[in-house]
C-alpha atoms as a PDB file:
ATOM      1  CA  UNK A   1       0.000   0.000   0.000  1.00  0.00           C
ATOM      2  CA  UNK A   2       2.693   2.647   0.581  1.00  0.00           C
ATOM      3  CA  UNK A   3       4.067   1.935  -2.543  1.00  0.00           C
ATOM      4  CA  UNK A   4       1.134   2.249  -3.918  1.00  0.00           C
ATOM      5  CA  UNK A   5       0.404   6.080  -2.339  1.00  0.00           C
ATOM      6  CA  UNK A   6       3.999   6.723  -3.269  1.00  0.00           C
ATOM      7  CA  UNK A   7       2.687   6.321  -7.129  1.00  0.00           C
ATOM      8  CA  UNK A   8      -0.284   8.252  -6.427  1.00  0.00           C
ATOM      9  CA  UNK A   9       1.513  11.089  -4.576  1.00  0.00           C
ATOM     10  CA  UNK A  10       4.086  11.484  -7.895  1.00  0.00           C
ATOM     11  CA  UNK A  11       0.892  12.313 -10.258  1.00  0.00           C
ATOM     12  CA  UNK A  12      -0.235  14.720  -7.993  1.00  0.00           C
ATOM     13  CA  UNK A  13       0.256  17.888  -9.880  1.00  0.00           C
ATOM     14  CA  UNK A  14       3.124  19.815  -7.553  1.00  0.00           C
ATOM     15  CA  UNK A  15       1.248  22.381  -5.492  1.00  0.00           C
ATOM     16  CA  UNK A  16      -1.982  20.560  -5.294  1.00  0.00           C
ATOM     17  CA  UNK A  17      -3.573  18.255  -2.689  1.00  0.00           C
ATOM     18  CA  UNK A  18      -5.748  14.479  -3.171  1.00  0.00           C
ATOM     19  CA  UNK A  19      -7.999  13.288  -1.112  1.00  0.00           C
ATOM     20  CA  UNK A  20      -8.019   9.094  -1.225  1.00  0.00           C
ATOM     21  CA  UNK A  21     -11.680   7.854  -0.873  1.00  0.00           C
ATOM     22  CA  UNK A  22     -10.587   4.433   0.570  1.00  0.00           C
ATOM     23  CA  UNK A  23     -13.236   1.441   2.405  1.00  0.00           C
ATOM     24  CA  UNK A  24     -11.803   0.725   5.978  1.00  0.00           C
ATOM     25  CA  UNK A  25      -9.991  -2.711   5.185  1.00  0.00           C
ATOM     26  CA  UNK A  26      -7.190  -2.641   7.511  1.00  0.00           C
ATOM     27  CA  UNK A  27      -4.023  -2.457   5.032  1.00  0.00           C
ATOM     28  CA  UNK A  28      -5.850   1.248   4.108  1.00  0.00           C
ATOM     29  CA  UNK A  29      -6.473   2.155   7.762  1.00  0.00           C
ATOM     30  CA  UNK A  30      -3.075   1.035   9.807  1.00  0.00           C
ATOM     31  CA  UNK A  31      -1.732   3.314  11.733  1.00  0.00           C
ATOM     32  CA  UNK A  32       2.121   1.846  10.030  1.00  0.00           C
ATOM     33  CA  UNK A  33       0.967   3.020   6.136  1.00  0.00           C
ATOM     34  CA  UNK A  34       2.838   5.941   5.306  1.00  0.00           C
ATOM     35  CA  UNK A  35       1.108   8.584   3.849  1.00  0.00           C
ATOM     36  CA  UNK A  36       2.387  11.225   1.530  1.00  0.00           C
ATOM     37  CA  UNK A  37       2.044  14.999   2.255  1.00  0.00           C
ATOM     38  CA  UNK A  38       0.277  15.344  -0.704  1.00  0.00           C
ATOM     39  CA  UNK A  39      -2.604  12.789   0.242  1.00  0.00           C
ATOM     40  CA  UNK A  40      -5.000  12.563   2.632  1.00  0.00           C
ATOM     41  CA  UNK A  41      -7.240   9.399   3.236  1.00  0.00           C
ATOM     42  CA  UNK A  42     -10.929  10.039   3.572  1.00  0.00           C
ATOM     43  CA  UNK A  43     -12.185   6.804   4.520  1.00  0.00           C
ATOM     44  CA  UNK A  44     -15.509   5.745   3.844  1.00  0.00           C
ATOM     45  CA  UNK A  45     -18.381   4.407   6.379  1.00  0.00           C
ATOM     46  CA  UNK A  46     -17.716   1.225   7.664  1.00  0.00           C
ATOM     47  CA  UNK A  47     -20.111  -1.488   5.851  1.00  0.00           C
ATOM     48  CA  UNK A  48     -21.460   0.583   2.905  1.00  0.00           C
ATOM     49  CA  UNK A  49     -20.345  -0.973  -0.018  1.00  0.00           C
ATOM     50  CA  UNK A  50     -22.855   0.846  -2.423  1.00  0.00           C
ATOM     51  CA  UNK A  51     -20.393   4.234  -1.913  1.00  0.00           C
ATOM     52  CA  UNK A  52     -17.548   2.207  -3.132  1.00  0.00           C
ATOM     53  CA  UNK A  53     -17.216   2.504  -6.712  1.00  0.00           C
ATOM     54  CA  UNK A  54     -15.009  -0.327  -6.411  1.00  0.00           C
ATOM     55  CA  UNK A  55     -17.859  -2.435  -4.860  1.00  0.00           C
ATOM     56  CA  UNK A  56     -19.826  -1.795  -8.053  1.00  0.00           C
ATOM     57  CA  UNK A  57     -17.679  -2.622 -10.869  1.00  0.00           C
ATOM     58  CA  UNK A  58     -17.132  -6.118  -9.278  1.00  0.00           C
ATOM     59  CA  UNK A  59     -20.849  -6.298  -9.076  1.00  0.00           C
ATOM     60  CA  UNK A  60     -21.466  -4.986 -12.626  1.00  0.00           C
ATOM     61  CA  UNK A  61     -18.848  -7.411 -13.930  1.00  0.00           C
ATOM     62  CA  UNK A  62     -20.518 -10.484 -11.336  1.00  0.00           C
ATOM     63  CA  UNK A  63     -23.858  -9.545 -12.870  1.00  0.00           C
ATOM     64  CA  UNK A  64     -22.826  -9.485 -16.393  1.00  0.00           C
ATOM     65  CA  UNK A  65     -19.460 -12.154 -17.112  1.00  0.00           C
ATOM     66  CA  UNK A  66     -19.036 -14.007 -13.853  1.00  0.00           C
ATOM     67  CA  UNK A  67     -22.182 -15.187 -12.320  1.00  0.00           C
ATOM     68  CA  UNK A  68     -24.296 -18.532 -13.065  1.00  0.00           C
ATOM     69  CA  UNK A  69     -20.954 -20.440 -13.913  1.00  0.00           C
ATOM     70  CA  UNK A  70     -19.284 -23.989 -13.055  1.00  0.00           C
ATOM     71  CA  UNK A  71     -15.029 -23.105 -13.239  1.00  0.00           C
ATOM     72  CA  UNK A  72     -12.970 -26.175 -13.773  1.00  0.00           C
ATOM     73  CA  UNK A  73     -10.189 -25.441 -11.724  1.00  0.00           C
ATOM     74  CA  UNK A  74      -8.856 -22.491 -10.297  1.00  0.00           C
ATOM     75  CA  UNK A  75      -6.510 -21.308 -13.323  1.00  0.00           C
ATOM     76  CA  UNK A  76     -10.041 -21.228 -15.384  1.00  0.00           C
ATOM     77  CA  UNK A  77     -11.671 -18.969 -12.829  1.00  0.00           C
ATOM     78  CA  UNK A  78      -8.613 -16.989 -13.272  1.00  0.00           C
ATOM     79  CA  UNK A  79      -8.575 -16.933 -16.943  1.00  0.00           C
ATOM     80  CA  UNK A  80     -12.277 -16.122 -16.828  1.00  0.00           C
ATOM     81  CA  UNK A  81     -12.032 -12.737 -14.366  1.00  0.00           C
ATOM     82  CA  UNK A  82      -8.959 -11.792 -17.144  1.00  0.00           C
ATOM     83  CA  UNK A  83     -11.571 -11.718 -19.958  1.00  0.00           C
ATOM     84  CA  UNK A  84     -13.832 -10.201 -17.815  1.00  0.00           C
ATOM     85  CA  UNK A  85     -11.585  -7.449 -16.730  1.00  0.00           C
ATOM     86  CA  UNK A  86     -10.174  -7.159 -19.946  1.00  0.00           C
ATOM     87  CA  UNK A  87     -13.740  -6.888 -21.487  1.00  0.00           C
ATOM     88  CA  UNK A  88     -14.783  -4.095 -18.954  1.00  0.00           C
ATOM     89  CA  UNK A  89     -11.632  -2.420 -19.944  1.00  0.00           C
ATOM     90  CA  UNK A  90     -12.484  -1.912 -23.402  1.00  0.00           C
ATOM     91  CA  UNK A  91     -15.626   0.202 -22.186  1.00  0.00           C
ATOM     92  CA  UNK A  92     -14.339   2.924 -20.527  1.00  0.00           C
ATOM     93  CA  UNK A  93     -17.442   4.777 -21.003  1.00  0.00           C
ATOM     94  CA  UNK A  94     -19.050   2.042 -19.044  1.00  0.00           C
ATOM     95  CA  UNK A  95     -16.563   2.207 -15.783  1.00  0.00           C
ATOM     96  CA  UNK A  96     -17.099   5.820 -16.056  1.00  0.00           C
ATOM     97  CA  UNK A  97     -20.769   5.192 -15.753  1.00  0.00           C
ATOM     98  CA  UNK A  98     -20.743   2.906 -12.914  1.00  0.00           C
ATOM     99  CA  UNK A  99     -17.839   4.937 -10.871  1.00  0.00           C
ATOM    100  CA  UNK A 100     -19.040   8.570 -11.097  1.00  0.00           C
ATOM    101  CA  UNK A 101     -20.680   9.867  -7.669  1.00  0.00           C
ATOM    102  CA  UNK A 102     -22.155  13.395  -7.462  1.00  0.00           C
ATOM    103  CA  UNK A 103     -20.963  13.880  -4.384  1.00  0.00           C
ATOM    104  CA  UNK A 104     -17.153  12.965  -5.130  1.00  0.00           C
END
């Protein structure tokens, strides 16, 4: 995770500030994570899934590539949630759609 805020904090255009909407898993919320200057962690209500936009696009891709399915073994489940992402990534319009919140 810090190496992941260390990437985030480096496209932050110099001068400005970003505000992480993050769920309350405990790798976001340790008191050990090192947070950049630049960054400050808002993190969401505890058990509210529907204000994740995360949450949604796993749901959206559940509902429409994943669901109703017998996997052979574990590499096809993998290969299936590739084609799946993959699939949802060549809709961008579509992610855009699910993740947009008035509020954010």
């Amino acid at each position: 995770m810090d190496l992941h805020l260390k990437v985030i904090s480096e496209s932050v255009t110099p001068g400005r500030h970003a505000a992480l909407l993050l769920d309350q898993a405990g790798w976001h919320m340790s008191p050990r994570l090192n947070v950049p200057e630049n960054i400050t962690i808002v993190p969401l209500p505890p058990k509210c899934p529907e204000l994740n936009p995360q949450e949604n696009i796993w749901q959206f891709m559940r509902d429409n590539w994943l669901s109703n399915r017998v996997f052979s073994s574990n590499e096809n489940i993998v290969d299936h949630c590739c084609y799946a992402w993959n699939k949802l990534a060549d809709q961008p319009w579509t992610i855009i759609s699910i993740g947009s919140r008035d509020w954010a």
